[in-house]
Protein backbone atom coordinates (compact mmCIF):
# COMPACT_ATOMS: atom_id res chain seq x y z
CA UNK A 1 5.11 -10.33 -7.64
CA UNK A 2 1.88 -9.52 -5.30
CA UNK A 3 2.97 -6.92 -2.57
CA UNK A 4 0.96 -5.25 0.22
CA UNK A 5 2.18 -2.39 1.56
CA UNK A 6 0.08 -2.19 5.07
CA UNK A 7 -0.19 1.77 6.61
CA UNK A 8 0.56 3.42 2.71
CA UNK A 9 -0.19 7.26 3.90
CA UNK A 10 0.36 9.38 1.02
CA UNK A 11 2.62 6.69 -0.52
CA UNK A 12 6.25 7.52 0.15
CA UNK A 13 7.47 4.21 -0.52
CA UNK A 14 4.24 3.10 -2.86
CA UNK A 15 5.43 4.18 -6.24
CA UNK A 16 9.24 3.25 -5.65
CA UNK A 17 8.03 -0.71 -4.82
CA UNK A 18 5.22 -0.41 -7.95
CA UNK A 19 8.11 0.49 -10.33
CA UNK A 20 10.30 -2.35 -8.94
CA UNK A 21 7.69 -4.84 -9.85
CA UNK A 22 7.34 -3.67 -12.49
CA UNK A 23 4.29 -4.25 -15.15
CA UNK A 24 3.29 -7.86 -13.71
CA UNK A 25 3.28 -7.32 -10.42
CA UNK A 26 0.72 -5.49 -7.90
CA UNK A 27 1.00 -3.60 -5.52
CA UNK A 28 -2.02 -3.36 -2.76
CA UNK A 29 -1.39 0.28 -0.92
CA UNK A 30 -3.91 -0.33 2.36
CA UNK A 31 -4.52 2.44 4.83
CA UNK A 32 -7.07 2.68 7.06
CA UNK A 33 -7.85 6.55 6.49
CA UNK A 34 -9.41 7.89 3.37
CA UNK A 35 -7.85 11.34 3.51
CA UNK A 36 -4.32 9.24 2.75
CA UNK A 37 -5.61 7.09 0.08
CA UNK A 38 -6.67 10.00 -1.42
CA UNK A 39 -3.27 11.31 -1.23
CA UNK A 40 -1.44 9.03 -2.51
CA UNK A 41 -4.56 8.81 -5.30
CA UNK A 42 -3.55 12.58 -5.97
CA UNK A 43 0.25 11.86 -6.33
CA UNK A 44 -0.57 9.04 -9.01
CA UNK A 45 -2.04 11.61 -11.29
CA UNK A 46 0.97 13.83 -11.45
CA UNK A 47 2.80 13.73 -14.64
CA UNK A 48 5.20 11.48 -13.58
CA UNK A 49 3.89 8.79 -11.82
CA UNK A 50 0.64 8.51 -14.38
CA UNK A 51 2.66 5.49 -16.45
CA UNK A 52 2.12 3.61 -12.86
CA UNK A 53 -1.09 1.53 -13.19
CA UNK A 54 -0.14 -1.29 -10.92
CA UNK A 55 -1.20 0.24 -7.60
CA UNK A 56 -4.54 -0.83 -6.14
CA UNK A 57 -5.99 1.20 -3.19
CA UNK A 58 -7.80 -0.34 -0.23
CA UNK A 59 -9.58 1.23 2.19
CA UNK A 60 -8.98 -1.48 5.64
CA UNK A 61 -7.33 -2.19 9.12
CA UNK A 62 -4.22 -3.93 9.53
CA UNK A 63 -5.72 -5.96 12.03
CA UNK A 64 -8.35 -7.34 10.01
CA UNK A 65 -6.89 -8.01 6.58
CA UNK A 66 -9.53 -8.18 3.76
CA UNK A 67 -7.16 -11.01 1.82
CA UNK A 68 -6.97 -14.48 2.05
CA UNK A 69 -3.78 -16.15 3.57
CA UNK A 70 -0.86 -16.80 1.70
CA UNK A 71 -1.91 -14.05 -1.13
CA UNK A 72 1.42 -12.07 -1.36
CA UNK A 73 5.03 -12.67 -2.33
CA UNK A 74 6.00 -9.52 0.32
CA UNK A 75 3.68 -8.23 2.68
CA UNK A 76 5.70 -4.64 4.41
CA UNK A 77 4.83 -1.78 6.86
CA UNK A 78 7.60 0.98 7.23
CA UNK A 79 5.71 4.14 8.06
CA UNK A 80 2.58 2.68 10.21
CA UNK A 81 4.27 0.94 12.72
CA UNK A 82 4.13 4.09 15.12
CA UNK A 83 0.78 4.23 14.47
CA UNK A 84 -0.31 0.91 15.40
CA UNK A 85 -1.72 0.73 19.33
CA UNK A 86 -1.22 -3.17 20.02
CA UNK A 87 2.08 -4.01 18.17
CA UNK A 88 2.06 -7.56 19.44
CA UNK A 89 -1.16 -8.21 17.66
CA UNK A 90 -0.13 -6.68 14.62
């Protein structure tokens, strides 16, 4: 299963939805600030969460998606929504 989580922050819901998954799947954690990626890059290198390798970070705006259409089996934002000025867009 291919999942992008759009808004990740520091990953509150990241590592629960990469273990679900489990081995095969992805999971694409986008956020459009650095300081959160790096966050959430920090809290994969703890003890344990460093068996999760399934977790790709990207650096991009939920507005402009850098993936092609149709490229994920779930596709959720929990934490970002707030965050977002023009929710009808999004």
């Amino acid at each position: 299963m291919h999942v992008l989580e759009v808004g990740c922050g520091s990953g509150a819901f990241t590592t629960f939805v990469a273990r679900t998954v489990g081995i095969k799947g992805e999971v694409y954690a986008l956020d459009i600030q650095p300081g959160m990626l790096m966050q959430l890059k920090e809290k994969l290198s703890r003890p344990e969460n460093r068996d999760i390798r399934n977790i790709k970070l990207i650096e991009g705006d939920a507005h402009n998606l850098p993936f092609d259409d149709n490229s994920f089996d779930l596709v959720y934002a929990i934490t970002v929504i707030q965050e977002i000025p023009d929710k009808i867009r999004f």
